[in-house]
Protein backbone atom coordinates (compact mmCIF):
# COMPACT_ATOMS: atom_id res chain seq x y z
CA UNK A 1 -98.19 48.08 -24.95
CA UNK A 2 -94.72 49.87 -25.95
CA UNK A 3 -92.99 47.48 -28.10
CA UNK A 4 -90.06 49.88 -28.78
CA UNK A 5 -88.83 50.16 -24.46
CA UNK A 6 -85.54 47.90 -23.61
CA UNK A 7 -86.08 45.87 -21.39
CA UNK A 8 -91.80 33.81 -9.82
CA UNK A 9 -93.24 29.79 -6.07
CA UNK A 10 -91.51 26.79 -7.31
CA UNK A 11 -93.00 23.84 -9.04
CA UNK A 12 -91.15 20.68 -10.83
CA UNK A 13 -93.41 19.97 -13.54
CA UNK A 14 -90.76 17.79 -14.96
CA UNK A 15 -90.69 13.73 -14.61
CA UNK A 16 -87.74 12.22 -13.18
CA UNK A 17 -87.13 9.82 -15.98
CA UNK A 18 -87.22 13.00 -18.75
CA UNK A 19 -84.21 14.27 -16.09
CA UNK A 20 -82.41 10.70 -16.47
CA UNK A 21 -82.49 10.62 -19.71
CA UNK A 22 -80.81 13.96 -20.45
CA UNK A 23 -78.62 13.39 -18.22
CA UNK A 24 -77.19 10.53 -20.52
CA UNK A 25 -77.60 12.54 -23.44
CA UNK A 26 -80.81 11.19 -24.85
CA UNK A 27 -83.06 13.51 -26.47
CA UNK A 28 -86.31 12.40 -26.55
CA UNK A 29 -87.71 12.51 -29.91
CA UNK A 30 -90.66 14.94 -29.87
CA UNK A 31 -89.69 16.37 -26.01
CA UNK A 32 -88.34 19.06 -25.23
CA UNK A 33 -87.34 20.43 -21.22
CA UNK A 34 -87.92 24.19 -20.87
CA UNK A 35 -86.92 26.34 -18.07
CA UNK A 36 -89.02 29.39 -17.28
CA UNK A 37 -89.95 32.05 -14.39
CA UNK A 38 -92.76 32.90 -15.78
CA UNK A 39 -96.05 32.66 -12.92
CA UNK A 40 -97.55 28.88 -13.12
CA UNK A 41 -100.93 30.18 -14.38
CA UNK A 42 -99.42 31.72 -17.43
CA UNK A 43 -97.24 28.66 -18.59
CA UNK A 44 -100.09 26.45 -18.54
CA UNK A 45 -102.40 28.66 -20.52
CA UNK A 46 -99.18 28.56 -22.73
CA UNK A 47 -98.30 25.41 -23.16
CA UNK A 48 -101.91 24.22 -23.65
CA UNK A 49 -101.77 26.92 -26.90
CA UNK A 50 -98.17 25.64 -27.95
CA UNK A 51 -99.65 21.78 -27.86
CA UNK A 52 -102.67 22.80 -29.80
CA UNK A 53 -100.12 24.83 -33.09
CA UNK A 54 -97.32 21.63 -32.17
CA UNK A 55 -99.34 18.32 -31.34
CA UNK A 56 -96.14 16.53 -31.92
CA UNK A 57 -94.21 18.45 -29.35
CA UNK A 58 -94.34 17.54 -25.75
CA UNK A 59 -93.28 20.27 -23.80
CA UNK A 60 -92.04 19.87 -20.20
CA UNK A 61 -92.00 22.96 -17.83
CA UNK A 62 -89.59 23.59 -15.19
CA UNK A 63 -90.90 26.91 -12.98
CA UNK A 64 -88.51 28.36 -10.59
CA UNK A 65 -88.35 31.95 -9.19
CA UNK A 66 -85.77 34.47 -11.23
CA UNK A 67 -82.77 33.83 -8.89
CA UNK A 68 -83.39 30.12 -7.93
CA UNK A 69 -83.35 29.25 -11.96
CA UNK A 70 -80.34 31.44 -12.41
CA UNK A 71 -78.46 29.60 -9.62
CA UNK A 72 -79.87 25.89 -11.41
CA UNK A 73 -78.83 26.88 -14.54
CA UNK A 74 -75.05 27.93 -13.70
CA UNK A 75 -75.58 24.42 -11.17
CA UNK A 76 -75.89 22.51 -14.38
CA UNK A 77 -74.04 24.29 -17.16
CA UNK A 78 -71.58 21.52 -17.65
CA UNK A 79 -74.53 19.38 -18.53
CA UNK A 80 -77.64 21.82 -18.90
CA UNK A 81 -80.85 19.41 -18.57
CA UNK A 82 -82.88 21.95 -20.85
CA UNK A 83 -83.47 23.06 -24.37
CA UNK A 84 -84.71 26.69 -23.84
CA UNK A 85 -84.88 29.15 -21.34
CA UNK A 86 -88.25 30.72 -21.79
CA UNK A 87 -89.46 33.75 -20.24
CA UNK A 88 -86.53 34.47 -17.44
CA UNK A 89 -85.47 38.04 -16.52
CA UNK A 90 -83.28 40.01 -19.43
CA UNK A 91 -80.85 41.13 -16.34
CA UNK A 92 -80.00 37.53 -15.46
CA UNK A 93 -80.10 36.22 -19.02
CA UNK A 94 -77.37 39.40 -19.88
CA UNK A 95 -75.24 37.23 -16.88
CA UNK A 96 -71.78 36.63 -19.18
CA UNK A 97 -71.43 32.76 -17.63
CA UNK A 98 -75.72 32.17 -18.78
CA UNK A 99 -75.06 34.13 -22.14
CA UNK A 100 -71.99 31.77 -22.53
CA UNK A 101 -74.24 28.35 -22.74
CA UNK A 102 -76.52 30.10 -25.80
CA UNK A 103 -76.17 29.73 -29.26
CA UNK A 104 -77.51 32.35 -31.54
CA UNK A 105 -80.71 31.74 -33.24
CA UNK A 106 -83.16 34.16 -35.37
CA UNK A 107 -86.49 32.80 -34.06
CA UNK A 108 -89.31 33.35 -36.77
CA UNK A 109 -90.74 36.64 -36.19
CA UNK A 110 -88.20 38.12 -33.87
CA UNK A 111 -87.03 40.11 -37.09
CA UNK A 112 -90.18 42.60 -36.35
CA UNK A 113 -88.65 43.45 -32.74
CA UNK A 114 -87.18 46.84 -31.94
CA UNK A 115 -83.63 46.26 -31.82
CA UNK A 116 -83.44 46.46 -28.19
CA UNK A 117 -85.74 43.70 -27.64
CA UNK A 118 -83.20 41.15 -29.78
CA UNK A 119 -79.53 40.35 -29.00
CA UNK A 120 -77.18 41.41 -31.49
CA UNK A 121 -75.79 38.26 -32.19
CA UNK A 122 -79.01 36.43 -32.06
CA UNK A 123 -78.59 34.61 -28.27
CA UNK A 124 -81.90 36.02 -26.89
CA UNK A 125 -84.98 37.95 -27.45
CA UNK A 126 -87.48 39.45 -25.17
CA UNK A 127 -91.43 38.75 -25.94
CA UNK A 128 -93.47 40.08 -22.58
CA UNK A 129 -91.89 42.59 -19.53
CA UNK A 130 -93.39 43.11 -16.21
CA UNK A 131 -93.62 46.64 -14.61
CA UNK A 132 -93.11 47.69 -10.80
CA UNK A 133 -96.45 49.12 -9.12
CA UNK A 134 -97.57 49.75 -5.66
CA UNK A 135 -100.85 47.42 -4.38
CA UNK A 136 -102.90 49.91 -1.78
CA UNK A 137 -105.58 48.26 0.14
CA UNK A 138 -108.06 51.59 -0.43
CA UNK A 139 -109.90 49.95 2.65
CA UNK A 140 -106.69 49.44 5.09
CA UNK A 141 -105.70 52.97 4.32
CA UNK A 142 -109.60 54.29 4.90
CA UNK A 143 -109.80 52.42 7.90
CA UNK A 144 -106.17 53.92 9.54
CA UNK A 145 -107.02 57.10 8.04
CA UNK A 146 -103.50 56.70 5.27
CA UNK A 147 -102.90 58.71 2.77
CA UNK A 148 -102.75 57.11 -0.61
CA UNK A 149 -99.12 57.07 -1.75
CA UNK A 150 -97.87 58.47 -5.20
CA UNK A 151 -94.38 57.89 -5.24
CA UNK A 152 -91.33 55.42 -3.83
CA UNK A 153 -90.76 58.42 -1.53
CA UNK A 154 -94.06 58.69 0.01
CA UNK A 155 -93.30 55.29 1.28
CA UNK A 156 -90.90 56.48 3.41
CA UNK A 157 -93.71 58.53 5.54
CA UNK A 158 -93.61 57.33 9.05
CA UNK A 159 -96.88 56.85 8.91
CA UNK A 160 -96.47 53.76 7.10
CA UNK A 161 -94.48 52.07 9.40
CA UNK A 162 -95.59 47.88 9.04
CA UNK A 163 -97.70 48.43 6.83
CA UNK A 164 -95.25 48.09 3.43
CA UNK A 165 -94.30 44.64 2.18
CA UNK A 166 -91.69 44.14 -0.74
CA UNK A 167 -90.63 41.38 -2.92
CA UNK A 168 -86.78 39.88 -1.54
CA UNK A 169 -84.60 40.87 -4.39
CA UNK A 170 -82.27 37.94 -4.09
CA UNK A 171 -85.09 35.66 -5.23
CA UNK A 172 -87.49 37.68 -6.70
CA UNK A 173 -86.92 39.47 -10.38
CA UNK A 174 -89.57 42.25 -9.60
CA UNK A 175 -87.31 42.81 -5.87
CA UNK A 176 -84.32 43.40 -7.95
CA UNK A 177 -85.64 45.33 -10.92
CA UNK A 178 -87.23 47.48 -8.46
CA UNK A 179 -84.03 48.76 -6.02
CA UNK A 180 -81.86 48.32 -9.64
CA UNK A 181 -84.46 51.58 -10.58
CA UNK A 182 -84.04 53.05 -7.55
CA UNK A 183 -79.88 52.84 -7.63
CA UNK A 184 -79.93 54.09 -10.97
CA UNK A 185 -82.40 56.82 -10.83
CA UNK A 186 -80.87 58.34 -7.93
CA UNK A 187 -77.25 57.12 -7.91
CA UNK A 188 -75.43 54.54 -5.54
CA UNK A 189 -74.90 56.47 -2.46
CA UNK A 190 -78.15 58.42 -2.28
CA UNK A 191 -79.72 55.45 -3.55
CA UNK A 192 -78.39 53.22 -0.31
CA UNK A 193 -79.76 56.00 1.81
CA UNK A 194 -83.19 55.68 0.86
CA UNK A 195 -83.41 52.19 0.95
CA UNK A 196 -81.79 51.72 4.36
CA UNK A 197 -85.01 55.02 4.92
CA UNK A 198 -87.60 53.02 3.68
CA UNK A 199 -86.52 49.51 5.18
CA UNK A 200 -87.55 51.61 8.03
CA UNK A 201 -91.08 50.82 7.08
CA UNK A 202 -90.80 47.53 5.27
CA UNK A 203 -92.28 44.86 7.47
CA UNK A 204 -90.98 42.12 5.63
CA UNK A 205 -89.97 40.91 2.35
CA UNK A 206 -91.51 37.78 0.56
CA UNK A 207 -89.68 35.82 -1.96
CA UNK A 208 -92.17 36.56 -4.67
CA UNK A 209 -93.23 39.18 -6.99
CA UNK A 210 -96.57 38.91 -6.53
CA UNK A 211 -96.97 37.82 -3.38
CA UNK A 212 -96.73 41.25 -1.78
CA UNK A 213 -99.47 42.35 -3.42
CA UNK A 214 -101.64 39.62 -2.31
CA UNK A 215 -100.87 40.29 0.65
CA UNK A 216 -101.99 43.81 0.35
CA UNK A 217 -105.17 42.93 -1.05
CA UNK A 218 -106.31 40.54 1.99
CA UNK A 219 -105.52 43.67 3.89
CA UNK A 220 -102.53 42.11 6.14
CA UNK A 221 -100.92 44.95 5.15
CA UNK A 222 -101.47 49.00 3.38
CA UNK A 223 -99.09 48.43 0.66
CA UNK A 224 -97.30 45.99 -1.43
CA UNK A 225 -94.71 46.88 -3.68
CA UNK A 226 -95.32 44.40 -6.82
CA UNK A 227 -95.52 44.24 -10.24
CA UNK A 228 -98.42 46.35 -11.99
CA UNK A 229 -99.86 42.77 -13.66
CA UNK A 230 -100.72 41.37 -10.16
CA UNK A 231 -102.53 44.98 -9.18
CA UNK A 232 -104.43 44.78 -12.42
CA UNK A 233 -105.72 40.79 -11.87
CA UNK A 234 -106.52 41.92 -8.14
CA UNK A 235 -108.64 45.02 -9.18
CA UNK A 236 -110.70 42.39 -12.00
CA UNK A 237 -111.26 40.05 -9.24
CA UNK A 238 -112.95 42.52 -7.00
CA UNK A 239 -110.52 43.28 -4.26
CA UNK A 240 -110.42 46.72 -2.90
CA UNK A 241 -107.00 47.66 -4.43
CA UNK A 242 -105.69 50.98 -6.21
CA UNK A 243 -102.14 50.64 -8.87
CA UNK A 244 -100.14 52.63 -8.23
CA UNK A 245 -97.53 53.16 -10.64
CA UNK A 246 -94.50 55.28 -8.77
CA UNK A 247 -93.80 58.82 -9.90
CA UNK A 248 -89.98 58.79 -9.21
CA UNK A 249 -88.56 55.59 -10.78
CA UNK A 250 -91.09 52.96 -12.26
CA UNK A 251 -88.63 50.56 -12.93
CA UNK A 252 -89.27 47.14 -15.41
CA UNK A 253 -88.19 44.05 -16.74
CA UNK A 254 -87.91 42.31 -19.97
CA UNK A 255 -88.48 38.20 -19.97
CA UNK A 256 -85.94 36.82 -22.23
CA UNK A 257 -86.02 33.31 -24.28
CA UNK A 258 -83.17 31.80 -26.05
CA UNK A 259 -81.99 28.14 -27.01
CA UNK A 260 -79.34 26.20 -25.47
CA UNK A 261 -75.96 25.60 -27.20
CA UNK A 262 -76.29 22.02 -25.64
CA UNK A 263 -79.72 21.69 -26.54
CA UNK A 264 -80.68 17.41 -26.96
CA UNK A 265 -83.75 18.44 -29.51
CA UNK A 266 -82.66 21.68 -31.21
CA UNK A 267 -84.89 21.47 -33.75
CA UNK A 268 -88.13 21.11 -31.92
CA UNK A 269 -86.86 24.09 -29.38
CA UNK A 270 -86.21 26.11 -31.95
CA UNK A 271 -89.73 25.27 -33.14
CA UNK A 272 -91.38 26.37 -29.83
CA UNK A 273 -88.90 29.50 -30.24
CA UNK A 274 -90.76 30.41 -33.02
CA UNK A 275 -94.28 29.69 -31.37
CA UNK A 276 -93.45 32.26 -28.96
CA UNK A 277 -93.62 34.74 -31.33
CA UNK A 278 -96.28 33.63 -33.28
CA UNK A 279 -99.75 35.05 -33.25
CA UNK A 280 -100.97 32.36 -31.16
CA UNK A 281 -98.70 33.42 -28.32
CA UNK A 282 -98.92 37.28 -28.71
CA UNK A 283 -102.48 36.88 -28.75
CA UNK A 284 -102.69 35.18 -24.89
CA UNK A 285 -99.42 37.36 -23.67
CA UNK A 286 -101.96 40.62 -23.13
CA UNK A 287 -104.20 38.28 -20.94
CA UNK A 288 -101.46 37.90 -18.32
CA UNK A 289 -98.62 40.71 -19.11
CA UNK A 290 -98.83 44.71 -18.93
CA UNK A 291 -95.74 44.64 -21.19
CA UNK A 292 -95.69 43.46 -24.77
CA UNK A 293 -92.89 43.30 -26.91
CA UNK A 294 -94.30 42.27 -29.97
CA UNK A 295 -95.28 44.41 -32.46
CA UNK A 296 -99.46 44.65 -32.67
CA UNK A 297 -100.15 43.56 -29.57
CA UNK A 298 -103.36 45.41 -28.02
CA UNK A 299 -103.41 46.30 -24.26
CA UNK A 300 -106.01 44.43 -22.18
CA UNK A 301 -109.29 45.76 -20.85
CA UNK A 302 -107.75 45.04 -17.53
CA UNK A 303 -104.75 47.50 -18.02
CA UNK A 304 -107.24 50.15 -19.41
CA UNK A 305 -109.27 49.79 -16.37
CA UNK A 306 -106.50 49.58 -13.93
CA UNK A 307 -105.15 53.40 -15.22
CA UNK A 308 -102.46 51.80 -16.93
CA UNK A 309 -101.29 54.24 -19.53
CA UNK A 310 -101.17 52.68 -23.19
CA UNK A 311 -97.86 54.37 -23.95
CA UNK A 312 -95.32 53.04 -20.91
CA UNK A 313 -92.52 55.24 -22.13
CA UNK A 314 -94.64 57.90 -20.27
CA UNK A 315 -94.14 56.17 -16.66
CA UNK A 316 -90.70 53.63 -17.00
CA UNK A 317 -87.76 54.45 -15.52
CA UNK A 318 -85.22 53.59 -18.60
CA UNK A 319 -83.54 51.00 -17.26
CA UNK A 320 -80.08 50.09 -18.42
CA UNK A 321 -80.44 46.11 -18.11
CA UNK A 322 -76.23 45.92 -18.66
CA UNK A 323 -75.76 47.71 -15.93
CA UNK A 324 -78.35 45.95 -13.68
CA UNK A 325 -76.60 42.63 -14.77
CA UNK A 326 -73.13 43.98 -13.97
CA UNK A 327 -74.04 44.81 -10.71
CA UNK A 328 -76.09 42.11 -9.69
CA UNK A 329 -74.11 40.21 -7.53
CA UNK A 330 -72.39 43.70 -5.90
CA UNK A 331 -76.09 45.31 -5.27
CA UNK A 332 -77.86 41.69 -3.89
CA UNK A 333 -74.53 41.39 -1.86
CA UNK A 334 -74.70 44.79 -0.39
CA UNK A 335 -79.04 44.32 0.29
CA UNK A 336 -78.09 41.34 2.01
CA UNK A 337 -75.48 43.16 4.40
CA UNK A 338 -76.98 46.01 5.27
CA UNK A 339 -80.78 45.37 5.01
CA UNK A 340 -82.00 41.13 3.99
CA UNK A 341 -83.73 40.38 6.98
């Protein structure tokens, strides 16, 4: 993992009368409401460690996709309903109006982050990152006689016309990060060109991150363009999938946590703050993340396995997440105009 680099399917996991009762203002003693993209299998893994180091802490999970919690959050930030946000993309966190409802807080720990992993003045820090990768079905492509594709630019081959699938950027965090890359690496106009060229090929886009890889490895399609975690878990599980980790922009994204100004149990969210950064935590983030912030954290057997290179610096894209937040709303508006389908 590269410590040092700057840097999704809804479920309500939270009970109604927790919801109620922050809406009155009442924090329950002991509770606290988190909001979070990370995947559902992660968070429980998660939370089962956190109630194991905190007993007394009940914590309550609400999952949404990147842009679905960014749009609750900014529903509710005259009366947020949570304590943290745990684990949501750095770009939207950097949003002014989200940044704007944190309050600064050194979590225990975060001091051993590179500095671009931290917020100067203390309103967020980034534990875990996720990585765009191609999935390629090696059977699909053996049995249509494909060639295996190296780059974003090989997708544009005729040849693989309905047989790419990509995450919708709007709601997905690994859509965005990865046309964000692509923009930046090759400039706006250029960069417009070659995704209106590839859309060419796209045969549709899926609200999730992952999903387009899953789709790729029940052979529905060639290729999905994902996130180089879901390529890895599909290669342990036996599907017939290469990573593919592309030469020309390999862009990424850092998952950011920070407490809420309005928070109705600070000091129990800044306890689970501090969890995430504890060994406990680091020590399950390499079972489910190709990115690791913290410092010490050892890359998984499933990375080595999958070809992912220890060092990332080699194969990122150095993304420059102010820019990808500044833009947001101009780049999803423009995808939306001239290619969401």
């Amino acid at each position: 993992m590269h410590p040092t680099i700057p840097h999704r399917r809804t479920t309500r996991t939270l009970f109604a009368a927790l919801l109620a009762g922050a809406a009155m203002g009442i924090a329950q003693a002991g509770t606290i409401t988190v909001y979070s993209a990370l995947e559902e299998d992660e968070i429980k893994d998660y939370v089962a460690a956190a109630k194991k180091d905190m007993p007394d802490v009940d914590v309550k999970v609400l999952r949404l996709s990147t842009g679905d919690l960014g749009a609750r959050i900014l529903a509710e930030a005259s009366n947020p309903q949570h304590d943290v946000i745990w684990g949501w993309a750095l770009t939207n966190m950097l949003d002014p109006r989200v940044t704007a409802l944190l309050e600064p807080y050194a979590a225990k720990g975060s001091d051993k982050l590179a500095a671009s992993n931290k917020a100067a003045d203390g309103k967020w820090f980034t534990t875990t990152g996720y990585v765009a990768a191609f999935c390629v079905n090696t059977e699909v492509l053996k049995a249509k006689n494909l060639p295996m594709p190296t780059s974003w630019k090989d997708l544009t081959n005729p040849v693989y016309k309905g047989e790419v699938v990509m995450p919708n950027p709007v709601s997905s965090g690994t859509g965005y990060l990865q046309i964000a890359a692509l923009l930046q690496s090759k400039g706006s106009d250029e960069g417009w060109k070659f995704l209106k060229t590839l859309d060419g090929n796209v045969a549709q886009y899926i609200k999730s991150g992952s999903r387009p890889c899953k789709a790729a490895r029940a052979g529905e399609f060639a290729i999905g363009t994902s996130l180089a975690f879901a390529a890895m878990q599909s290669i342990e599980e036996g599907y017939p999938v290469k990573m593919v980790i592309p030469s020309d922009g390999a862009g990424y994204e850092l998952e950011a946590s920070g407490l809420m100004a309005k928070a109705k149990n600070k000091a129990d969210a800044k306890r689970f703050l501090d969890w995430t950064l504890s060994p406990g935590a680091t020590a399950l983030y390499a079972k489910y993340k190709e990115m690791v912030t913290v410092p010490g954290a050892v890359q998984s057997k499933a990375a080595k396995e999958a070809g992912l290179p220890a060092d990332l610096s080699k194969v990122l894209y150095p993304m420059d997440f102010a820019q990808s937040a500044k833009d947001r709303d101009t780049i999803l508006g423009n995808w939306q105009k001239t290619i969401g389908r």
